[in-house]
C-alpha atoms as a PDB file:
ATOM      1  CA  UNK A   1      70.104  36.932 129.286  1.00  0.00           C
ATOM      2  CA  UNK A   2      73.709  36.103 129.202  1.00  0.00           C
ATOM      3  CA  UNK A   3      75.518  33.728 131.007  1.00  0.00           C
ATOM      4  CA  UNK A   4      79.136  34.128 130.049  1.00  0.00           C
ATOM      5  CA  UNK A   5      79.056  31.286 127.829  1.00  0.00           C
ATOM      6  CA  UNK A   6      78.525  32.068 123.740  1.00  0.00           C
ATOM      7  CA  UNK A   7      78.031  29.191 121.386  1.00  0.00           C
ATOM      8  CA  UNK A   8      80.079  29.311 118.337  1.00  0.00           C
ATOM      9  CA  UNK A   9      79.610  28.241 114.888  1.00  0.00           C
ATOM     10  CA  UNK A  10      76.078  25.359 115.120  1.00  0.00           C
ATOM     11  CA  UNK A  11      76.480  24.804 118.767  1.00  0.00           C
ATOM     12  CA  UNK A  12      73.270  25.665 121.088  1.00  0.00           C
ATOM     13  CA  UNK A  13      73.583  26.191 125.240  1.00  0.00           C
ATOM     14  CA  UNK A  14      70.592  24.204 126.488  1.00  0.00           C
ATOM     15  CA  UNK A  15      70.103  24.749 130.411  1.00  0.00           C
ATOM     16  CA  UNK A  16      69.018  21.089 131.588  1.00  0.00           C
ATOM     17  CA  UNK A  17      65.469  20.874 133.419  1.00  0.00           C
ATOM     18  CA  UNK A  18      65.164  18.689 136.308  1.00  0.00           C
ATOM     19  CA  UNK A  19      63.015  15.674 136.075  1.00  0.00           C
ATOM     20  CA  UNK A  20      59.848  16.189 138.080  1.00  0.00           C
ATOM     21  CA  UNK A  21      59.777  13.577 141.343  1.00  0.00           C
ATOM     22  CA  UNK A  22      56.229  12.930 140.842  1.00  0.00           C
ATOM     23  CA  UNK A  23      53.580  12.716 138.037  1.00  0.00           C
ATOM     24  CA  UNK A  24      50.405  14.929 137.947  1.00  0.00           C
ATOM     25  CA  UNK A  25      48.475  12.094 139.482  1.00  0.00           C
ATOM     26  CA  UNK A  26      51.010  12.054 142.325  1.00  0.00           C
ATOM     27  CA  UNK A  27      52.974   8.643 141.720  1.00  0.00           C
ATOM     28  CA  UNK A  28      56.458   8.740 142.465  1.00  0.00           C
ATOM     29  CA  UNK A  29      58.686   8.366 139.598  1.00  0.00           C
ATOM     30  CA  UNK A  30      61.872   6.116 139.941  1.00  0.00           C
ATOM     31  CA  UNK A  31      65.447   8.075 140.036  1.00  0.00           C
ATOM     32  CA  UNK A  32      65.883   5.472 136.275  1.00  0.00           C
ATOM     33  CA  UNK A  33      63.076   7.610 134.676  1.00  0.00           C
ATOM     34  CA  UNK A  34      64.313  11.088 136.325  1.00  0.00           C
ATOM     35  CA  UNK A  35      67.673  10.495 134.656  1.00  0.00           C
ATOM     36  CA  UNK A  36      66.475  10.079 130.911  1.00  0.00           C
ATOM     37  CA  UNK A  37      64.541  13.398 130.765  1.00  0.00           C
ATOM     38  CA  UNK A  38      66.299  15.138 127.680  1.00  0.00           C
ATOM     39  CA  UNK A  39      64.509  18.481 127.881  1.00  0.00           C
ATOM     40  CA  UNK A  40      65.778  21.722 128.075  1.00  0.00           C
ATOM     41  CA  UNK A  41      65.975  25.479 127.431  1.00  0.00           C
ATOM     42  CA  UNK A  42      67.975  26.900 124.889  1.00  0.00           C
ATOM     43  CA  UNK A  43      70.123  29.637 126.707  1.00  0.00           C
ATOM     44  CA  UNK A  44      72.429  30.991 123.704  1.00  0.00           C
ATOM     45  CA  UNK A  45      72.660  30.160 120.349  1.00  0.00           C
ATOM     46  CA  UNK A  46      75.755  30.130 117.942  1.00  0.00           C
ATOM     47  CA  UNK A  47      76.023  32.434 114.942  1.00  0.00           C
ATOM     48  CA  UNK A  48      75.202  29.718 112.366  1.00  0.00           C
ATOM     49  CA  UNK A  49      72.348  28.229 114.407  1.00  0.00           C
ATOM     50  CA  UNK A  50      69.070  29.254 112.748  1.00  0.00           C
ATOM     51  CA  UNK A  51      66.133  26.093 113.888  1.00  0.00           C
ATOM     52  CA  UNK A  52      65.911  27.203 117.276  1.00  0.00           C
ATOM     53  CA  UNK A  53      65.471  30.864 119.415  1.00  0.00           C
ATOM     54  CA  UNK A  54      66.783  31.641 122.665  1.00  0.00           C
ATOM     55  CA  UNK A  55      63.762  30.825 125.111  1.00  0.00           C
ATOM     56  CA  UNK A  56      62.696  28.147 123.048  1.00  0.00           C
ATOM     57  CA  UNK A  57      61.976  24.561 125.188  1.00  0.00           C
ATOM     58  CA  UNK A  58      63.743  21.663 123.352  1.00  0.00           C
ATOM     59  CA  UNK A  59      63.771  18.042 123.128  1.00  0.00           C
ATOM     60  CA  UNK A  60      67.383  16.785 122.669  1.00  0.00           C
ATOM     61  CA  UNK A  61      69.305  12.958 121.796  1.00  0.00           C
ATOM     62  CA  UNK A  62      70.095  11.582 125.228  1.00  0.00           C
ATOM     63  CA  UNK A  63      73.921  11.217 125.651  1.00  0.00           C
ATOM     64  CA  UNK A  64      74.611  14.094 123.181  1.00  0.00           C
ATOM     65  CA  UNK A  65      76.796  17.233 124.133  1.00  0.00           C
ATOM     66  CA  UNK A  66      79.373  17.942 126.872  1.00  0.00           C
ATOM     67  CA  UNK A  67      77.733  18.443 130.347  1.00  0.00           C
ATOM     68  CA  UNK A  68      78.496  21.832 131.943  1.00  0.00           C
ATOM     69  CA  UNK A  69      78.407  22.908 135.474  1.00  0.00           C
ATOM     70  CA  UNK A  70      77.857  26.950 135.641  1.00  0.00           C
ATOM     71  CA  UNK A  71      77.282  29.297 138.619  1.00  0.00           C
ATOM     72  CA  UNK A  72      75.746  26.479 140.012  1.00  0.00           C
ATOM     73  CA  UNK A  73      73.009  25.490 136.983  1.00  0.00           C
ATOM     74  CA  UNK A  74      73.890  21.949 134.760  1.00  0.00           C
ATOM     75  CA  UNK A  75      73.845  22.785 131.019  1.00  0.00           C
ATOM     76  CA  UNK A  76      74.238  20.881 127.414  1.00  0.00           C
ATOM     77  CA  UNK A  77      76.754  22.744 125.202  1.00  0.00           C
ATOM     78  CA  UNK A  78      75.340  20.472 122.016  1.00  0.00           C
ATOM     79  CA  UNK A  79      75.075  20.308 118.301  1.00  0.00           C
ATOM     80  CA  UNK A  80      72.143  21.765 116.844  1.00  0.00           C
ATOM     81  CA  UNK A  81      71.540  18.306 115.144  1.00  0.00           C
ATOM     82  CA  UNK A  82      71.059  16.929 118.253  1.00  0.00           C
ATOM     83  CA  UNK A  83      68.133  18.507 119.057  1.00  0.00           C
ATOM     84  CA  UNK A  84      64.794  16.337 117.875  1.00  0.00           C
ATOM     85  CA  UNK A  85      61.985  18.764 118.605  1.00  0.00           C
ATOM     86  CA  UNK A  86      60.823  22.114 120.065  1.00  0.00           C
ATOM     87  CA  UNK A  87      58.138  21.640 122.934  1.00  0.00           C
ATOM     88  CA  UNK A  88      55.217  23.341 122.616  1.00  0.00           C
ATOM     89  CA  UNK A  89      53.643  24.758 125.782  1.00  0.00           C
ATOM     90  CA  UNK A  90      49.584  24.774 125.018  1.00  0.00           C
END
């Protein structure tokens, strides 16, 4: 899936999730928590990126990267040092 953006070099496209409003249990969550959610999907990789796949759901620094708006959907264009952890979905 591309987007019209290509990493180059170490950089990785991370398409930002939205915080969830609520928890499982239903309590609302304040707009302070929403905003420090640093998880996302990688979109596009660079051609020296090898820790991370396209697809894969990431944990990332908070305040790292430059913020993109694209076609309507916020992205991360980042480092691939500043991603912490892949998020496994079992």
């Amino acid at each position: 899936m591309s987007i019209g953006i290509e990493p180059l070099g170490d950089m990785v496209l991370v398409q930002m999730e939205a915080a969830p409003e609520k928890t499982q249990s239903g309590l609302l969550l304040p707009e302070e928590a929403r905003e420090k959610m640093t998880v996302g999907l990688v979109i596009a990789i660079g051609s020296e990126q090898s820790g991370v796949s396209v697809g894969d759901r990431v944990i990332y620094r908070q305040y790292s990267g430059t913020k993109i708006e694209w076609l309507g959907l916020e992205y991360l264009l980042m480092k691939s040092e500043d991603i912490q952890a892949k998020v496994n979905d079992s």
